[in-house]
C-alpha atoms as a PDB file:
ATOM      1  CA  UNK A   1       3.030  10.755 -27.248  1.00  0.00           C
ATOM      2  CA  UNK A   2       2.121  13.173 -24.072  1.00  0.00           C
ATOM      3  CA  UNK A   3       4.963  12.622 -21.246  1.00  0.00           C
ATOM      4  CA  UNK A   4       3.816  12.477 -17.763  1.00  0.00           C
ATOM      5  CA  UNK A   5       6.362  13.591 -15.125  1.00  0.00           C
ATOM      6  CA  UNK A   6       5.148  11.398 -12.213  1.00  0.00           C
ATOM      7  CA  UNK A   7       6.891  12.378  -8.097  1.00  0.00           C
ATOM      8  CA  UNK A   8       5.502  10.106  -5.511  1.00  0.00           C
ATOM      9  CA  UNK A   9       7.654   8.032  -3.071  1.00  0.00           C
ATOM     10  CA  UNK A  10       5.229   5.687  -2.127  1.00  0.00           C
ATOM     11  CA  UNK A  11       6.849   2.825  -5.153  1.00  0.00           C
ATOM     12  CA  UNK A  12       3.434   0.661  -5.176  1.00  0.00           C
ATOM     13  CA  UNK A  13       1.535   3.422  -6.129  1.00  0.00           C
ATOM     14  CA  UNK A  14       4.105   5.357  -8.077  1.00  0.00           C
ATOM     15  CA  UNK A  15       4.233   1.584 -10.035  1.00  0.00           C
ATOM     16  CA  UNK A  16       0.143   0.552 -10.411  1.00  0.00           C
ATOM     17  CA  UNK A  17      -0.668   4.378 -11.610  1.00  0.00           C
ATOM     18  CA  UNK A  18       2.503   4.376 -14.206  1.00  0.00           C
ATOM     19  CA  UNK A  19       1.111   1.296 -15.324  1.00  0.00           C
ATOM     20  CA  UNK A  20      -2.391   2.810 -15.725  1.00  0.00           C
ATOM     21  CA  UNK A  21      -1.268   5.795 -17.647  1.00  0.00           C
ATOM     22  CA  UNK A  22       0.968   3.823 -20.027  1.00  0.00           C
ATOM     23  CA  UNK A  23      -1.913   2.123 -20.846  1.00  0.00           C
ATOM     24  CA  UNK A  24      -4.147   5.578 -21.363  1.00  0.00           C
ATOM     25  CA  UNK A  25      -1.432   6.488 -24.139  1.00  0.00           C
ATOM     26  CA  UNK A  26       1.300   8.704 -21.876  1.00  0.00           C
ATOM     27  CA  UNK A  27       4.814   8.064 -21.758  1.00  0.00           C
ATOM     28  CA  UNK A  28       5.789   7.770 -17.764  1.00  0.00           C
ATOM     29  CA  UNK A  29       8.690   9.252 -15.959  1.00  0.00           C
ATOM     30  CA  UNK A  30       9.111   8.532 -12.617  1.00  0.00           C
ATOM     31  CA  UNK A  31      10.727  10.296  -9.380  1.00  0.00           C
ATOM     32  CA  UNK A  32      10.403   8.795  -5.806  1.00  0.00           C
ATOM     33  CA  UNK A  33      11.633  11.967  -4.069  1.00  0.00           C
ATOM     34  CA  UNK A  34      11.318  15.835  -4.797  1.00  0.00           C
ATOM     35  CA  UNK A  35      15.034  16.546  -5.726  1.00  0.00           C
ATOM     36  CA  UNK A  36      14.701  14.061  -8.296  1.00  0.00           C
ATOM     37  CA  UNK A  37      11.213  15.503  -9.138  1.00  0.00           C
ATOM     38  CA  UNK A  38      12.062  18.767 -10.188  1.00  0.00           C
ATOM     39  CA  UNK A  39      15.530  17.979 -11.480  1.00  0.00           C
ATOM     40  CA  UNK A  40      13.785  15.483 -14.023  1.00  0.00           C
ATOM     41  CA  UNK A  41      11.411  18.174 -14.727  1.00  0.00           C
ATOM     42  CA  UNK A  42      14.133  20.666 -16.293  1.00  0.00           C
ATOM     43  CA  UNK A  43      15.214  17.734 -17.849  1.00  0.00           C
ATOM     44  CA  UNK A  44      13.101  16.359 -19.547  1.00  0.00           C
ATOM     45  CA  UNK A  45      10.337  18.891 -19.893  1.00  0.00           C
ATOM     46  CA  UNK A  46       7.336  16.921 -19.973  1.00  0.00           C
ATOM     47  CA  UNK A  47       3.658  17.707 -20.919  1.00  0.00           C
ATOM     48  CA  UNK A  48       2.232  17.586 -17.037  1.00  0.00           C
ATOM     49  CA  UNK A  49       3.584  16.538 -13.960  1.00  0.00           C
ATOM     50  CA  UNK A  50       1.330  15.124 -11.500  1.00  0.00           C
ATOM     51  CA  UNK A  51       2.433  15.758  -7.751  1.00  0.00           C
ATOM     52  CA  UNK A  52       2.691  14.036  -4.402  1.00  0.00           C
ATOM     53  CA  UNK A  53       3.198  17.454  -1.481  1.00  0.00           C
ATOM     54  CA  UNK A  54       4.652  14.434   1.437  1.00  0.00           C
ATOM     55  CA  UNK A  55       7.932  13.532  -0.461  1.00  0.00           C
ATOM     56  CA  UNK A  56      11.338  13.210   0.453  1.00  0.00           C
ATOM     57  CA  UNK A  57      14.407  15.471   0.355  1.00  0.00           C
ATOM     58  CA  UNK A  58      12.123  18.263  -1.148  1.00  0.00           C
ATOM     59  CA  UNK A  59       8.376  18.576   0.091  1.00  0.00           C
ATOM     60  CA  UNK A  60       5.449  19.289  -3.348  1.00  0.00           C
ATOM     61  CA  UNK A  61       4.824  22.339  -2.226  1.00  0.00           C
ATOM     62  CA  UNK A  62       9.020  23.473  -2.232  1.00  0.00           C
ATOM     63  CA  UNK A  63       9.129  21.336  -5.603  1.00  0.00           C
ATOM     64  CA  UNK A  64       6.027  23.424  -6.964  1.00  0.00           C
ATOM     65  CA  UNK A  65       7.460  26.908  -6.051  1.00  0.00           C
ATOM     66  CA  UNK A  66      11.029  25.885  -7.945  1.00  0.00           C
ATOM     67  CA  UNK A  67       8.866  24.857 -11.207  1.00  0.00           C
ATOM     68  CA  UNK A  68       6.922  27.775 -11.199  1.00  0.00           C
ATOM     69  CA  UNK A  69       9.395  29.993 -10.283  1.00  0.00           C
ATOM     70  CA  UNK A  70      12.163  29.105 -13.319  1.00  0.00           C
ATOM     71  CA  UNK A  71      11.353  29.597 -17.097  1.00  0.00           C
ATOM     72  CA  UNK A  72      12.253  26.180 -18.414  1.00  0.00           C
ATOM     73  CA  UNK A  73       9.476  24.788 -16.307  1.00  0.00           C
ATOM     74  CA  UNK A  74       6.832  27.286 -15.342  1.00  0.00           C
ATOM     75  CA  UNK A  75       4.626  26.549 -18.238  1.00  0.00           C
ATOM     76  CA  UNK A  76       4.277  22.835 -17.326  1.00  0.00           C
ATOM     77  CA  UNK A  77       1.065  22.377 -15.968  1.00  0.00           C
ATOM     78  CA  UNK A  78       0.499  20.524 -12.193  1.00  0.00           C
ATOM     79  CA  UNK A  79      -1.741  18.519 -10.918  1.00  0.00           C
ATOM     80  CA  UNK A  80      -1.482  17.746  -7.457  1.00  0.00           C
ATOM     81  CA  UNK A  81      -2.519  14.300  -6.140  1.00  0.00           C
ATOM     82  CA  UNK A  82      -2.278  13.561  -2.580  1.00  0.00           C
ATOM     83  CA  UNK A  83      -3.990  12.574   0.452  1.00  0.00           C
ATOM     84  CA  UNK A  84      -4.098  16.056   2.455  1.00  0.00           C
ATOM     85  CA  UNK A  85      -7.428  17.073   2.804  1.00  0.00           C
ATOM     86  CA  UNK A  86      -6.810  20.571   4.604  1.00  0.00           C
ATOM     87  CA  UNK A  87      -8.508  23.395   2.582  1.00  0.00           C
ATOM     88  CA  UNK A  88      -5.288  25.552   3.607  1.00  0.00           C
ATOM     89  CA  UNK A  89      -2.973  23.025   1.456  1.00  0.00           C
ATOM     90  CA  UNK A  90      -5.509  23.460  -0.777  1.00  0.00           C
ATOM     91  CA  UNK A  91      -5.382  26.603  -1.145  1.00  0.00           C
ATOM     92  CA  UNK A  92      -1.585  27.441  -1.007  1.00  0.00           C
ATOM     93  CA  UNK A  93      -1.242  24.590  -3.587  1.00  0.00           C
ATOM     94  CA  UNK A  94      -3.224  26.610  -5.784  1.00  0.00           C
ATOM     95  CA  UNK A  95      -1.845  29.822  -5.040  1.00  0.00           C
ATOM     96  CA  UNK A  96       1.446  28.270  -6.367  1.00  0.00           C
ATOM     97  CA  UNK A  97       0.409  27.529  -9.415  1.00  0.00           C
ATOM     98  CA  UNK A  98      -1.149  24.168  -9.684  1.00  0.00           C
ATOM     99  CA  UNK A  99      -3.761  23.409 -11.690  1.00  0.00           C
ATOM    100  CA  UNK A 100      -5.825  21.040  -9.665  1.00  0.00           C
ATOM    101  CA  UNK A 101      -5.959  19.434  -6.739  1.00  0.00           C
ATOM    102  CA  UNK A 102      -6.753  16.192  -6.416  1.00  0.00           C
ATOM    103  CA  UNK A 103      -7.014  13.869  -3.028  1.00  0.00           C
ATOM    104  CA  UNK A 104      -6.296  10.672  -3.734  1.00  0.00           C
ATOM    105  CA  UNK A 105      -9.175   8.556  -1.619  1.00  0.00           C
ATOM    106  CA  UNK A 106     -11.508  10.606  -3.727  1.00  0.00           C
ATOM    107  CA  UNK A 107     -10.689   9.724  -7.768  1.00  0.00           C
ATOM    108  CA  UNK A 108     -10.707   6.813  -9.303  1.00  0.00           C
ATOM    109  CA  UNK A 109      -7.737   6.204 -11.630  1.00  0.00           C
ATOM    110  CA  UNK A 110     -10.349   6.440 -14.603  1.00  0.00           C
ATOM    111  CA  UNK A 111     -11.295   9.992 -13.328  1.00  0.00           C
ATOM    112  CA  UNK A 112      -7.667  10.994 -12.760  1.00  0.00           C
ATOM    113  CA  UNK A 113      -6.853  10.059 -16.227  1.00  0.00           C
ATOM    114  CA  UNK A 114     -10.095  12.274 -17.358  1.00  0.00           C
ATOM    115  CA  UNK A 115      -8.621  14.923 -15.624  1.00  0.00           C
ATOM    116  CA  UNK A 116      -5.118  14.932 -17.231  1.00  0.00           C
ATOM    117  CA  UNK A 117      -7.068  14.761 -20.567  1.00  0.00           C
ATOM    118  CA  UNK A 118      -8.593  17.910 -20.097  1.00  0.00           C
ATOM    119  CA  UNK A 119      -5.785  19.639 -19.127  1.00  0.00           C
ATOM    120  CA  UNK A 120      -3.274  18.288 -22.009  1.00  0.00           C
ATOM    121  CA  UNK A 121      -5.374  17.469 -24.947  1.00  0.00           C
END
């Protein structure tokens, strides 16, 4: 079973989407702030971790840059899912390393799912 690494603080969210990828087939881990995130990460090396960049403690873009910059976890891929829109977050997001970007107004659950599919199957 694929393990998701999810890091989003906002708990309804972080709660309905676990929920939803259970049910897809991935084992969920969760962190609610970006210390957590990253620690868990090295910990528990999962398959893909999808990313909030407004988090506690450690923003996505500072928890990003640690993953991709240490061996244990630089291989994991990243898929960001937010709600900043600027093309300059964007950008720098995928300049770090992240696979996609995803705003969250824009994808359905389904779609998200069809994304993480492509990039872990």
């Amino acid at each position: 079973m694929k393990k998701i690494l999810f890091i989003e603080d906002e708990a309804a969210l972080q709660e309905a989407f676990s929920g939803f990828l259970m049910s897809a087939g991935y084992k969920v881990i969760s962190a609610l702030d970006g210390e957590i995130g990253s620690r868990l990460a090295k910990d528990e090396k999962p398959d893909l971790i999808l990313l909030d960049l407004i988090l506690p403690k450690m923003n996505g873009f500072e928890v990003l840059k640690k993953l991709k910059g240490e061996d244990k976890t630089k291989d994991i891929p990243v898929i960001i899912l937010t709600n900043m829109e600027n093309i300059d977050d964007i950008n720098k997001a995928i300049n770090l390393g992240a696979k996609t970007y995803l705003v969250k107004t824009e994808y359905e659950l389904g779609e998200v799912i069809e994304k993480i599919k492509k990039i872990i199957e």
